[in-house]
PDB file of N, CA and C in Angstrom:
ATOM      1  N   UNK A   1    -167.730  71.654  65.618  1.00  0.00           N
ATOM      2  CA  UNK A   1    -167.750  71.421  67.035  1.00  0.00           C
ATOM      3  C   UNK A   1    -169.109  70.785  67.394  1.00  0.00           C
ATOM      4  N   UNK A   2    -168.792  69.690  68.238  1.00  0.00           N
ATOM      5  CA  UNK A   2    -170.276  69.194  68.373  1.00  0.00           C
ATOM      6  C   UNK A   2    -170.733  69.457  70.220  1.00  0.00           C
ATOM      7  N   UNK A   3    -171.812  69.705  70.407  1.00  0.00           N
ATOM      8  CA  UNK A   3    -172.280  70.121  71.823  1.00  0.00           C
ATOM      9  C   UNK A   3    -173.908  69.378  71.904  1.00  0.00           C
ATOM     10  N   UNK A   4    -173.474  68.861  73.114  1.00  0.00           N
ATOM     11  CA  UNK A   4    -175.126  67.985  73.293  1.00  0.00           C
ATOM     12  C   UNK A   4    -175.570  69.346  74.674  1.00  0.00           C
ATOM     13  N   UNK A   5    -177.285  68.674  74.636  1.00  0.00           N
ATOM     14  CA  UNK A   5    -178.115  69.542  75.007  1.00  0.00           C
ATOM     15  C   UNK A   5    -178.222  69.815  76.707  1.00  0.00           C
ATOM     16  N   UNK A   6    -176.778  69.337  77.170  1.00  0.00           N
ATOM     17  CA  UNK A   6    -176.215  69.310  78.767  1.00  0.00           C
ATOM     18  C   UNK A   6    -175.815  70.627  78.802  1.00  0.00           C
ATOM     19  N   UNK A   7    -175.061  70.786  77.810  1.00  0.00           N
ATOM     20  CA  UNK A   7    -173.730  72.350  77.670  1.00  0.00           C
ATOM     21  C   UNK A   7    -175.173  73.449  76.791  1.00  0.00           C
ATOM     22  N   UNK A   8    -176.139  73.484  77.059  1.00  0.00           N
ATOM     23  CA  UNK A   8    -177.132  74.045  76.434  1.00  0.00           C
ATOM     24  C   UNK A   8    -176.613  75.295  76.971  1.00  0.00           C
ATOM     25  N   UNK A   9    -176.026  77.038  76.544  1.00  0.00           N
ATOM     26  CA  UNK A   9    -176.540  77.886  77.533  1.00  0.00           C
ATOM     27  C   UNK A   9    -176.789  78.977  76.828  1.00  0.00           C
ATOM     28  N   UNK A  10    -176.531  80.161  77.197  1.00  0.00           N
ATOM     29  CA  UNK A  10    -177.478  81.131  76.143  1.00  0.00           C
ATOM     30  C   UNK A  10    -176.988  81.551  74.695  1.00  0.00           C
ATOM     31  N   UNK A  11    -175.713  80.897  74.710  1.00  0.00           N
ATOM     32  CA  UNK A  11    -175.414  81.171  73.232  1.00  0.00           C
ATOM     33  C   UNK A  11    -176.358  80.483  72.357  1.00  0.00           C
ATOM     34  N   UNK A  12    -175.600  78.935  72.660  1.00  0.00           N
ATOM     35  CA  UNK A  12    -176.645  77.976  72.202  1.00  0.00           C
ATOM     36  C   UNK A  12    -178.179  77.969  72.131  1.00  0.00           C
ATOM     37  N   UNK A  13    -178.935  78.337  73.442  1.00  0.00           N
ATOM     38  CA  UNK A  13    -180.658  78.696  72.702  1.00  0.00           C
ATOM     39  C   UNK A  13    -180.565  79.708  72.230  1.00  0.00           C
ATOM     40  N   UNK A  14    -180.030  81.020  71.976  1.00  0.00           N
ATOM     41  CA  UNK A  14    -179.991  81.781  70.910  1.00  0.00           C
ATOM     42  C   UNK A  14    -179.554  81.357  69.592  1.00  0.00           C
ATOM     43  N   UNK A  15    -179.402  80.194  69.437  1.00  0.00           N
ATOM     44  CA  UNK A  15    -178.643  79.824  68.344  1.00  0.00           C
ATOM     45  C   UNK A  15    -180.353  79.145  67.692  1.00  0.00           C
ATOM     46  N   UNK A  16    -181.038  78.237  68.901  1.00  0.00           N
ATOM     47  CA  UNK A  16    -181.896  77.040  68.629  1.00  0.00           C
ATOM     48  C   UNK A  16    -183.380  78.298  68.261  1.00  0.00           C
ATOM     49  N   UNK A  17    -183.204  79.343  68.893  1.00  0.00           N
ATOM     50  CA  UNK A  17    -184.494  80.673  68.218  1.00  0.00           C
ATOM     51  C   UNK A  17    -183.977  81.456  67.138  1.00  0.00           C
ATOM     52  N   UNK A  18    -182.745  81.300  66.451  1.00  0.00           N
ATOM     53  CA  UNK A  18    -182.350  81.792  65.314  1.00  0.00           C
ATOM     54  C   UNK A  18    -182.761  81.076  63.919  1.00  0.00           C
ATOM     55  N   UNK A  19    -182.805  79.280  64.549  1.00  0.00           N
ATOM     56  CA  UNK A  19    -183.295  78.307  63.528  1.00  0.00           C
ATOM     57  C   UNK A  19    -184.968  78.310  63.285  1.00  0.00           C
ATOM     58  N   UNK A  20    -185.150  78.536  64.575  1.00  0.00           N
ATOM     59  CA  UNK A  20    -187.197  78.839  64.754  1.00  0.00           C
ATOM     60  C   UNK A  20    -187.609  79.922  63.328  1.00  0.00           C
ATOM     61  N   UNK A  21    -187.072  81.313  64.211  1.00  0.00           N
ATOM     62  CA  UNK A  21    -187.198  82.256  63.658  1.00  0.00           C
ATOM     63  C   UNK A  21    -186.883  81.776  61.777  1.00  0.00           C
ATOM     64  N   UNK A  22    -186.412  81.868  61.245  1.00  0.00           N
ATOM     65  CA  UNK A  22    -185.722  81.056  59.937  1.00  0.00           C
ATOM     66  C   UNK A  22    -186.725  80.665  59.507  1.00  0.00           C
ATOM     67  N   UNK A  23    -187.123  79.321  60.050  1.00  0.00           N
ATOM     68  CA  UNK A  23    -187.899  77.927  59.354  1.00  0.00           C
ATOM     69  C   UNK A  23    -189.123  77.332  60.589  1.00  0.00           C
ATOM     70  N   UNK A  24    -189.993  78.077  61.207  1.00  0.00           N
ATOM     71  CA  UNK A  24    -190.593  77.661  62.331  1.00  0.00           C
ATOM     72  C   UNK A  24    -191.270  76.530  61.816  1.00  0.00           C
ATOM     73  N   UNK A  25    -191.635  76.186  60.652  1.00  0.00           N
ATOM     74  CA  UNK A  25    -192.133  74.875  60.386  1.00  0.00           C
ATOM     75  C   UNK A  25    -191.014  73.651  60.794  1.00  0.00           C
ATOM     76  N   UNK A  26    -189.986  73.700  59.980  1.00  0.00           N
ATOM     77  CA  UNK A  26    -189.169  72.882  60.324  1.00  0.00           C
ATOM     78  C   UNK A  26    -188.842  72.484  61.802  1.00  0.00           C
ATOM     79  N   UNK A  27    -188.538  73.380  62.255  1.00  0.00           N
ATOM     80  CA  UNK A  27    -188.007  73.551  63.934  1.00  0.00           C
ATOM     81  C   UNK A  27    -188.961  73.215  64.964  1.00  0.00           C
ATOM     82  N   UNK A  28    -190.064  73.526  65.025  1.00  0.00           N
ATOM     83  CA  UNK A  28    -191.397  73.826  65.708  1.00  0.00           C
ATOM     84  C   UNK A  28    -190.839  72.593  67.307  1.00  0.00           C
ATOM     85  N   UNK A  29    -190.517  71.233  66.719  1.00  0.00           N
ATOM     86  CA  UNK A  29    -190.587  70.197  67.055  1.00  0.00           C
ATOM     87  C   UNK A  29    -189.335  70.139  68.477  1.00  0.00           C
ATOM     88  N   UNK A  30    -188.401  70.731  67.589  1.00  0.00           N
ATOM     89  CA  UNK A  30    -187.087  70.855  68.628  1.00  0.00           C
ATOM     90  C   UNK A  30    -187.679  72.083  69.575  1.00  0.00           C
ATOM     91  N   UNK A  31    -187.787  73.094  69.482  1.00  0.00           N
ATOM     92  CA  UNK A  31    -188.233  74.243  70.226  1.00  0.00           C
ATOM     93  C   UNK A  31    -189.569  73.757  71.226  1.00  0.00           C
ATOM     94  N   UNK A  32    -190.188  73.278  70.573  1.00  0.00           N
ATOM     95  CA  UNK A  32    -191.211  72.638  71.777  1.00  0.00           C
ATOM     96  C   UNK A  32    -191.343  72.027  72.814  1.00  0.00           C
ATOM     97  N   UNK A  33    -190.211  70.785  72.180  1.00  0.00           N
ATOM     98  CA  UNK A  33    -189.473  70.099  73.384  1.00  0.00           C
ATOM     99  C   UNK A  33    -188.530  70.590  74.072  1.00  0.00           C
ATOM    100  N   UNK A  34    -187.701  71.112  73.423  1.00  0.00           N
ATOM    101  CA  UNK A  34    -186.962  72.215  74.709  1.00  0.00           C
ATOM    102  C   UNK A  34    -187.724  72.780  75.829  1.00  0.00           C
ATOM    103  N   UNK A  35    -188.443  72.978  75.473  1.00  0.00           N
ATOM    104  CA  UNK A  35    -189.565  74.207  76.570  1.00  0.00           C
ATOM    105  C   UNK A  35    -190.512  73.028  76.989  1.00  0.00           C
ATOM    106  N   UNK A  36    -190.827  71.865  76.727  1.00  0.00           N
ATOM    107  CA  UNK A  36    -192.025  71.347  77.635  1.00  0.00           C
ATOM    108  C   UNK A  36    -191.868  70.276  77.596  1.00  0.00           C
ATOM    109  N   UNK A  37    -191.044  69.880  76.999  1.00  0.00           N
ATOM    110  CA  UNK A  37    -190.788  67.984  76.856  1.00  0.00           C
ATOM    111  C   UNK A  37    -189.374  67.708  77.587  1.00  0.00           C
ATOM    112  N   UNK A  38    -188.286  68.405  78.089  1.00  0.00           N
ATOM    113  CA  UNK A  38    -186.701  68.380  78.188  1.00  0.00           C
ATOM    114  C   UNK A  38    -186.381  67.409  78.553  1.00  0.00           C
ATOM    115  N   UNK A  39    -187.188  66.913  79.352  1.00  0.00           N
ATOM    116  CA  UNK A  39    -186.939  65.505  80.116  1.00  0.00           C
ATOM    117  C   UNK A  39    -187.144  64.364  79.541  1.00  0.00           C
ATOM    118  N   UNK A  40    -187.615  64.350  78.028  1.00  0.00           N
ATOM    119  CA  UNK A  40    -187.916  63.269  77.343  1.00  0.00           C
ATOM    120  C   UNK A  40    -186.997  63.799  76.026  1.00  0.00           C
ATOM    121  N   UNK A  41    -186.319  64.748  76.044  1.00  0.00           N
ATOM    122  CA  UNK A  41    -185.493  65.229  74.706  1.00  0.00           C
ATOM    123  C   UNK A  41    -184.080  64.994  75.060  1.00  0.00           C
ATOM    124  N   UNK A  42    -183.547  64.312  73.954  1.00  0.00           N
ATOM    125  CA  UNK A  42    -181.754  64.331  73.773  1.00  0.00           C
ATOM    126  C   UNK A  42    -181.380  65.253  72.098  1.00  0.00           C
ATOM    127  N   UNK A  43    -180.615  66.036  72.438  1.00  0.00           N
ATOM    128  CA  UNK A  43    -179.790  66.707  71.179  1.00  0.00           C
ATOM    129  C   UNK A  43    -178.891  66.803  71.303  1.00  0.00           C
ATOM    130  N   UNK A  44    -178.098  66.848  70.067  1.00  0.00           N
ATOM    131  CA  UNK A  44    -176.658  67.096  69.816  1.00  0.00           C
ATOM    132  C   UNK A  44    -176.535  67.852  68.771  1.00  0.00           C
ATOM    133  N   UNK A  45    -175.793  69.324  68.898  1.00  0.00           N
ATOM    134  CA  UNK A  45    -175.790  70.099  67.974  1.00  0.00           C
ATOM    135  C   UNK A  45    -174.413  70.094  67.208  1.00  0.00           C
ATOM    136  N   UNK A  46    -174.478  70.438  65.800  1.00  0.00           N
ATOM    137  CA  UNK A  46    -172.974  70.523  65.327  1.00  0.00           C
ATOM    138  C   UNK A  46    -172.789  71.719  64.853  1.00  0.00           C
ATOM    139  N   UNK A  47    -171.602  72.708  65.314  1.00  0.00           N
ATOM    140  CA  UNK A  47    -171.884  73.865  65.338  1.00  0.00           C
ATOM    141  C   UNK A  47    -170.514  74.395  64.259  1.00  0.00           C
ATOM    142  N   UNK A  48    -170.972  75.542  63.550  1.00  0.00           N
ATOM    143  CA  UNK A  48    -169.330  76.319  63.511  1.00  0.00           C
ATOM    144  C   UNK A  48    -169.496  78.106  63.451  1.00  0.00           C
ATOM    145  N   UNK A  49    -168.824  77.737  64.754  1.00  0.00           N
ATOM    146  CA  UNK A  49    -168.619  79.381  65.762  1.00  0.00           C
ATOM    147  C   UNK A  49    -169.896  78.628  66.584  1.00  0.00           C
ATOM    148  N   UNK A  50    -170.878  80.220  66.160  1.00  0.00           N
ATOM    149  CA  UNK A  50    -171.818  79.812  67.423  1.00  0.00           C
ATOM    150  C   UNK A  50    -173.120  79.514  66.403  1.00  0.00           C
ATOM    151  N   UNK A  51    -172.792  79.111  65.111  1.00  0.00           N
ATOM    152  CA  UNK A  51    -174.118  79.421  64.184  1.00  0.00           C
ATOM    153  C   UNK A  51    -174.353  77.360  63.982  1.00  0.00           C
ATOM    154  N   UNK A  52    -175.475  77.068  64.462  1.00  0.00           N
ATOM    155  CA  UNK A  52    -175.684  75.562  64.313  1.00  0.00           C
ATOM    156  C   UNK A  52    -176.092  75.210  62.956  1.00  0.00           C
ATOM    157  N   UNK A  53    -175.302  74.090  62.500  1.00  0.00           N
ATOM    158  CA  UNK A  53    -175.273  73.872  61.466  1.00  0.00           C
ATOM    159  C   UNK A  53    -176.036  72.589  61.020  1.00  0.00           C
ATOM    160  N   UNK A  54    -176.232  72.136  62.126  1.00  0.00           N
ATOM    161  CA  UNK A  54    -176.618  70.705  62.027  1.00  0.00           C
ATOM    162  C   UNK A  54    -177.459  69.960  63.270  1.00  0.00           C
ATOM    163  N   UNK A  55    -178.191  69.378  63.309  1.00  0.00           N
ATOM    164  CA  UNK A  55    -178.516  68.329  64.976  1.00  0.00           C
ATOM    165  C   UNK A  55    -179.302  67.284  64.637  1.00  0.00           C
ATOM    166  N   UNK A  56    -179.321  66.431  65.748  1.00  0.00           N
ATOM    167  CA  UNK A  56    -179.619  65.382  65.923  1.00  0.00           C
ATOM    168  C   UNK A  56    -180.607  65.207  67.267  1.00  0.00           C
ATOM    169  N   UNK A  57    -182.209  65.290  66.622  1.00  0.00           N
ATOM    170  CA  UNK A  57    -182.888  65.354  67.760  1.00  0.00           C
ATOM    171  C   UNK A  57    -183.778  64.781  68.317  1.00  0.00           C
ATOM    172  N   UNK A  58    -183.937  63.759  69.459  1.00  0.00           N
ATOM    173  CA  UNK A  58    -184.102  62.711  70.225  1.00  0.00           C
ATOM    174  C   UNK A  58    -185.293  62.660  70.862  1.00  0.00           C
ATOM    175  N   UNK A  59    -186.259  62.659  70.800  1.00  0.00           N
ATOM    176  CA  UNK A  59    -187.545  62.453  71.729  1.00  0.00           C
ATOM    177  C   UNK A  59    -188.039  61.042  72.158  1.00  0.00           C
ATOM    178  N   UNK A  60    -188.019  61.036  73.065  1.00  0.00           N
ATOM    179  CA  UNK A  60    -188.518  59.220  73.517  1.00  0.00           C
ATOM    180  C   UNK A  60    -189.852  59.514  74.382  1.00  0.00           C
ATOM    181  N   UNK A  61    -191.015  59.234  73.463  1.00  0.00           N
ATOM    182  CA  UNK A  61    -192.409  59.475  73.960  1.00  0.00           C
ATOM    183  C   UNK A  61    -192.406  58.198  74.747  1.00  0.00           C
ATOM    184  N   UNK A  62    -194.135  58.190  75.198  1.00  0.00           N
ATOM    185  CA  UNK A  62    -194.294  56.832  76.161  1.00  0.00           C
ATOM    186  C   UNK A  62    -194.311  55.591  74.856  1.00  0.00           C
ATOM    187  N   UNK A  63    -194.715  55.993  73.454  1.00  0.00           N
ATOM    188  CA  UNK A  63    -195.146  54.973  72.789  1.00  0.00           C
ATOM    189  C   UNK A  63    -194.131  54.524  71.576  1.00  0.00           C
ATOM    190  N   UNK A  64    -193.068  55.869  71.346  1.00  0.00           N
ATOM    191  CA  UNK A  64    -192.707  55.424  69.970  1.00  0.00           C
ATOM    192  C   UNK A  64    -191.110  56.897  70.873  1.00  0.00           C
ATOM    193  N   UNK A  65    -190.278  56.341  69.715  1.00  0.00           N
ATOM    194  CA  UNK A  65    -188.903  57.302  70.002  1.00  0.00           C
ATOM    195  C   UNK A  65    -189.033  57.951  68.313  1.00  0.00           C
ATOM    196  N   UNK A  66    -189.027  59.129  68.212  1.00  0.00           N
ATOM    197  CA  UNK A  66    -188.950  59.957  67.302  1.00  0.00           C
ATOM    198  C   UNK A  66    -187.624  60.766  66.858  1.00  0.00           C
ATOM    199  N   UNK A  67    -187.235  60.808  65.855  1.00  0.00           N
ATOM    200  CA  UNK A  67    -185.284  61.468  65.761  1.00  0.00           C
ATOM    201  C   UNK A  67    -185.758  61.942  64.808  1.00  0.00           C
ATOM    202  N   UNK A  68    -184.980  63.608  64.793  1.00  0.00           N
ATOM    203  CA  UNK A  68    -185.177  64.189  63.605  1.00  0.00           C
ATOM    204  C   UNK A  68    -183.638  64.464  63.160  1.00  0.00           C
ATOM    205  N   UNK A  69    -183.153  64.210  61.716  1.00  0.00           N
ATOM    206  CA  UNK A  69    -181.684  64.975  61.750  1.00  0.00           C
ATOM    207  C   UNK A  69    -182.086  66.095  60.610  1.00  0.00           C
ATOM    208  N   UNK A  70    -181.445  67.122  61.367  1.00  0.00           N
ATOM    209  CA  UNK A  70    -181.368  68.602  60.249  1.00  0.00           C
ATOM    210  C   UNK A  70    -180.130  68.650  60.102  1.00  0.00           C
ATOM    211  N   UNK A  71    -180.141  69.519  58.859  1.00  0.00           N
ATOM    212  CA  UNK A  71    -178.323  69.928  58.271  1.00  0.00           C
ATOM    213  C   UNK A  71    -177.795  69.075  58.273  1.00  0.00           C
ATOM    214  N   UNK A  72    -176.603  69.777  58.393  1.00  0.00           N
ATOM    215  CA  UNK A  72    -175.469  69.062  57.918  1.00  0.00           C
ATOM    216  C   UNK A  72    -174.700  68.214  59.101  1.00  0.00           C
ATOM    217  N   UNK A  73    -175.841  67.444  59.551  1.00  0.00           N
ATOM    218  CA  UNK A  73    -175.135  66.446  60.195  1.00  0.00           C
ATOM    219  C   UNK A  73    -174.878  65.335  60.324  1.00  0.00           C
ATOM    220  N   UNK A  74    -174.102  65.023  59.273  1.00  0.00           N
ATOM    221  CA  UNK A  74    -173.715  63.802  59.197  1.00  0.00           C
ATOM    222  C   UNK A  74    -172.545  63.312  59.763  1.00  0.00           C
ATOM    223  N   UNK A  75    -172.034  63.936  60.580  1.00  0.00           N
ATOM    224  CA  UNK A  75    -170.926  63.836  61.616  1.00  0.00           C
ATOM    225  C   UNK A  75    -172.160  62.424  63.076  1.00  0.00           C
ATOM    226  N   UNK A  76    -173.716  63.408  62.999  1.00  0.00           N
ATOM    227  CA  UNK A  76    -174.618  62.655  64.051  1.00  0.00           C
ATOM    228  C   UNK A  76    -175.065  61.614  63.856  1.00  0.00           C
ATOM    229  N   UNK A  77    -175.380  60.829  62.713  1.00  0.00           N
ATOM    230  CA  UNK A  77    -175.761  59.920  62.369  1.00  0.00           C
ATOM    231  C   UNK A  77    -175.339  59.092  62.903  1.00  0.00           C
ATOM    232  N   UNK A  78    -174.282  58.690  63.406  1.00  0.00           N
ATOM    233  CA  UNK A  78    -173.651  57.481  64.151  1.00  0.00           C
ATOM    234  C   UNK A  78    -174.347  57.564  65.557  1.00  0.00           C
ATOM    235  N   UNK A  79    -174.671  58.845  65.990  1.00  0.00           N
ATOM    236  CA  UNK A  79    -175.908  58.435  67.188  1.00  0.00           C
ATOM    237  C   UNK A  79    -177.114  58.309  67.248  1.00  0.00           C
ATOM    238  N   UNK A  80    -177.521  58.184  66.068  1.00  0.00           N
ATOM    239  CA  UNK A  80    -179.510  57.622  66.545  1.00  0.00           C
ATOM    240  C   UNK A  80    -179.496  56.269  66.495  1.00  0.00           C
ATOM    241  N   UNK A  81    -180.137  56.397  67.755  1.00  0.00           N
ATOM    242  CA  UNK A  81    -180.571  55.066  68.796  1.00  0.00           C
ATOM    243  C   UNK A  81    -181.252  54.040  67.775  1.00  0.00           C
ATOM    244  N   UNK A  82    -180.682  53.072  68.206  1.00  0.00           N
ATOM    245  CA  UNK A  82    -181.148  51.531  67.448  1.00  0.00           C
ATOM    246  C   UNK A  82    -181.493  50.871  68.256  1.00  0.00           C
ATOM    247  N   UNK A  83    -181.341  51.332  69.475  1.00  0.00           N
ATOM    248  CA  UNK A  83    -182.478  49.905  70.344  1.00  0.00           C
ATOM    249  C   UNK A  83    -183.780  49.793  70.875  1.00  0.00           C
ATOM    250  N   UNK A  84    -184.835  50.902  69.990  1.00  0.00           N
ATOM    251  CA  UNK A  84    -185.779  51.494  70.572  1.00  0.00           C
ATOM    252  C   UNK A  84    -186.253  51.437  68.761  1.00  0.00           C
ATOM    253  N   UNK A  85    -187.363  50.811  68.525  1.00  0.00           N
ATOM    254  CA  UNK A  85    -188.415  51.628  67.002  1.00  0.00           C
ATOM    255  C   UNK A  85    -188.652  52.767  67.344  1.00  0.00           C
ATOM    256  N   UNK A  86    -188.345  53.558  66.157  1.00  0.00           N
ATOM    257  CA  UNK A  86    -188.250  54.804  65.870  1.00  0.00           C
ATOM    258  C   UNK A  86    -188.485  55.351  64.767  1.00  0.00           C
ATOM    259  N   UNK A  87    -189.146  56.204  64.725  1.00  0.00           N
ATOM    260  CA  UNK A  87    -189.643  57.039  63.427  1.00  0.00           C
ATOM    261  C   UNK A  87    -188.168  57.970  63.246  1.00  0.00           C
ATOM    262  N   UNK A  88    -187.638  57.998  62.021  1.00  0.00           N
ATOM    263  CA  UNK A  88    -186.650  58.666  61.887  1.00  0.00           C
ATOM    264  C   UNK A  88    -187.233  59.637  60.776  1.00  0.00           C
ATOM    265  N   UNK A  89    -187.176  61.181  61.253  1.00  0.00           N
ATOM    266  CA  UNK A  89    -187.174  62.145  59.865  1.00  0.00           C
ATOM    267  C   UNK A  89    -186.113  62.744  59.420  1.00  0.00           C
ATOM    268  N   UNK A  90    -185.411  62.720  58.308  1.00  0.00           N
ATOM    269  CA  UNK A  90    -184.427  63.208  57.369  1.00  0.00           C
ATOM    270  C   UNK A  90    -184.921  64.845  57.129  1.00  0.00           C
ATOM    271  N   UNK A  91    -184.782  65.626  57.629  1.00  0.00           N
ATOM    272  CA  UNK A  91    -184.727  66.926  56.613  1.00  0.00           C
ATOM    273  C   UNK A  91    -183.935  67.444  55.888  1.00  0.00           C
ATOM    274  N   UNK A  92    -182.474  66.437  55.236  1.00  0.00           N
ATOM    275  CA  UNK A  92    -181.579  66.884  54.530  1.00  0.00           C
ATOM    276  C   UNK A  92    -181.895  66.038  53.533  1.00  0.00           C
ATOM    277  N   UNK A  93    -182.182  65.772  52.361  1.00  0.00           N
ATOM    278  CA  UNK A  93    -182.021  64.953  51.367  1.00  0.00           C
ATOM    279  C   UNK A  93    -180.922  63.782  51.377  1.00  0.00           C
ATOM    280  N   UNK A  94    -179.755  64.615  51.269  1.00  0.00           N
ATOM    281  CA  UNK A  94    -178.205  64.630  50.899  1.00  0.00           C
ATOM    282  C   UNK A  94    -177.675  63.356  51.882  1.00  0.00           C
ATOM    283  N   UNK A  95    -178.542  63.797  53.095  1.00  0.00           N
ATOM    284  CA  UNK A  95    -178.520  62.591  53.964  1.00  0.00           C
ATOM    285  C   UNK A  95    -179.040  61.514  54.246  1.00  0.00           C
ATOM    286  N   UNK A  96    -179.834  61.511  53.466  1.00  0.00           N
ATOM    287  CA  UNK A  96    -180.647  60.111  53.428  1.00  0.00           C
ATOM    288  C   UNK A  96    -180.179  59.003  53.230  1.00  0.00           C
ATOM    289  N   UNK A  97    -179.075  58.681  52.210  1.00  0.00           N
ATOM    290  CA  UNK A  97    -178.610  57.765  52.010  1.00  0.00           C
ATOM    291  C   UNK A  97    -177.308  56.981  53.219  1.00  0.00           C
ATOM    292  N   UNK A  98    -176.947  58.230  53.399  1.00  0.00           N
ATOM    293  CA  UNK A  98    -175.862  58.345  54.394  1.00  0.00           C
ATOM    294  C   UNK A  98    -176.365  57.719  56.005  1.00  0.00           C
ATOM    295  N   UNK A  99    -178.084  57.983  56.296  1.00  0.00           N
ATOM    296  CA  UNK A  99    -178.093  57.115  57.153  1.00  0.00           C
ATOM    297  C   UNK A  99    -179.264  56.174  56.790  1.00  0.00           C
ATOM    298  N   UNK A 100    -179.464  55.931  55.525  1.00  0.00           N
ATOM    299  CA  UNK A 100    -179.873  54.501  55.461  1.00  0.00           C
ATOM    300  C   UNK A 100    -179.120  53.633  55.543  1.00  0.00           C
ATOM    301  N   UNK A 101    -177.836  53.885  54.975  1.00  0.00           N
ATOM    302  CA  UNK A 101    -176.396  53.032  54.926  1.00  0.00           C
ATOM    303  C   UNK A 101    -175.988  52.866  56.404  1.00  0.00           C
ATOM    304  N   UNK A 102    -176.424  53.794  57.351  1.00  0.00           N
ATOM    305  CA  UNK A 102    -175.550  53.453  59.409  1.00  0.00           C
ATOM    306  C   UNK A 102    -177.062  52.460  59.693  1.00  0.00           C
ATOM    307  N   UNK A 103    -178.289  52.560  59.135  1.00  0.00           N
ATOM    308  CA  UNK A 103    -179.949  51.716  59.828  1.00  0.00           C
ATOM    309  C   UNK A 103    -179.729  50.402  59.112  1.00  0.00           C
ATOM    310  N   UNK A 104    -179.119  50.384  57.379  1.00  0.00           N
ATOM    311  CA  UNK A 104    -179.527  48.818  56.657  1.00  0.00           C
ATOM    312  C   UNK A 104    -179.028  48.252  57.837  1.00  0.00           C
ATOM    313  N   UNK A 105    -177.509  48.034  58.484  1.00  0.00           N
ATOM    314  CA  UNK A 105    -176.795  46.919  58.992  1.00  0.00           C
ATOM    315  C   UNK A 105    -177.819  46.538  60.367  1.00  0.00           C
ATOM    316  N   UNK A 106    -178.276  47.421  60.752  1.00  0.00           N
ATOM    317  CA  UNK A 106    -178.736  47.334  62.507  1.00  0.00           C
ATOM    318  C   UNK A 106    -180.221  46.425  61.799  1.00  0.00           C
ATOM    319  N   UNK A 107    -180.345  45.866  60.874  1.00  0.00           N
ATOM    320  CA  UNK A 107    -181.616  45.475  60.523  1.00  0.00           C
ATOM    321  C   UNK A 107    -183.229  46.273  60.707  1.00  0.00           C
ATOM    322  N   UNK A 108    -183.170  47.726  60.586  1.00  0.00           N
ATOM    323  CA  UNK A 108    -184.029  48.474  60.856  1.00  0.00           C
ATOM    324  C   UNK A 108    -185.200  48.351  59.407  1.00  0.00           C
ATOM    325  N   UNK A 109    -186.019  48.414  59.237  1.00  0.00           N
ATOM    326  CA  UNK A 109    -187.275  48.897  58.351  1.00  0.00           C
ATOM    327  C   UNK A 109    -187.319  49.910  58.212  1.00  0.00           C
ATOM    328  N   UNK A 110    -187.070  50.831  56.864  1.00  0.00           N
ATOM    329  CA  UNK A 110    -187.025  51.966  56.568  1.00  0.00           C
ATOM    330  C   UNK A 110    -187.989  52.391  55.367  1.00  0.00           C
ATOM    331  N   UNK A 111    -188.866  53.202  55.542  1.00  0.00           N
ATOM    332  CA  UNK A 111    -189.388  54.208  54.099  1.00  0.00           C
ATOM    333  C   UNK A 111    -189.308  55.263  53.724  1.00  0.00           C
TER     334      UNK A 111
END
């Protein structure tokens, strides 16, 4: 099930402090912006039940647009933004290839 960060409500941030709690290194980034950036953050979570399995997460600073994808979401990949340079971080391995293959065509620069 996929849910963007409109339908956010307390299941769901109990879901987004279950991932903190877990891996606060990893997460730090999404949790931060939730709480102080919201207005410059887009997510889309991919969920099954209420346990998130996956997201796709969107920050558009004044200077640069930043996307992080965690898990298993490769269902999200078809939404990070291509009309904006962007630092894209992979924290799945598995997925890397999967969206170098959706960035080669859009003519993006990737390392």
């Amino acid at each position: 099930m996929l849910r963007s960060l409109s339908e956010l409500d307390l299941g769901l941030w109990k879901g987004v402090i279950r991932l903190y709690m877990s891996d606060p290194f990893t997460h730090t980034y999404l949790l931060y912006d939730l709480i102080y950036e919201l207005s410059r953050t887009e997510v889309l979570f991919e969920l099954t039940g209420s346990n998130i399995i996956g997201y796709l997460f969107i920050w558009r600073g004044p200077r640069t647009v930043c996307v992080h994808v965690w898990g298993r979401a490769r269902s999200l990949v078809s939404n990070i933004p291509c009309d904006d340079e962007a630092i894209v971080v992979v924290h799945n391995r598995e997925l890397l290839e999967h969206v170098a293959r959706f960035l080669r065509p859009k003519g993006e620069d990737y390392r």
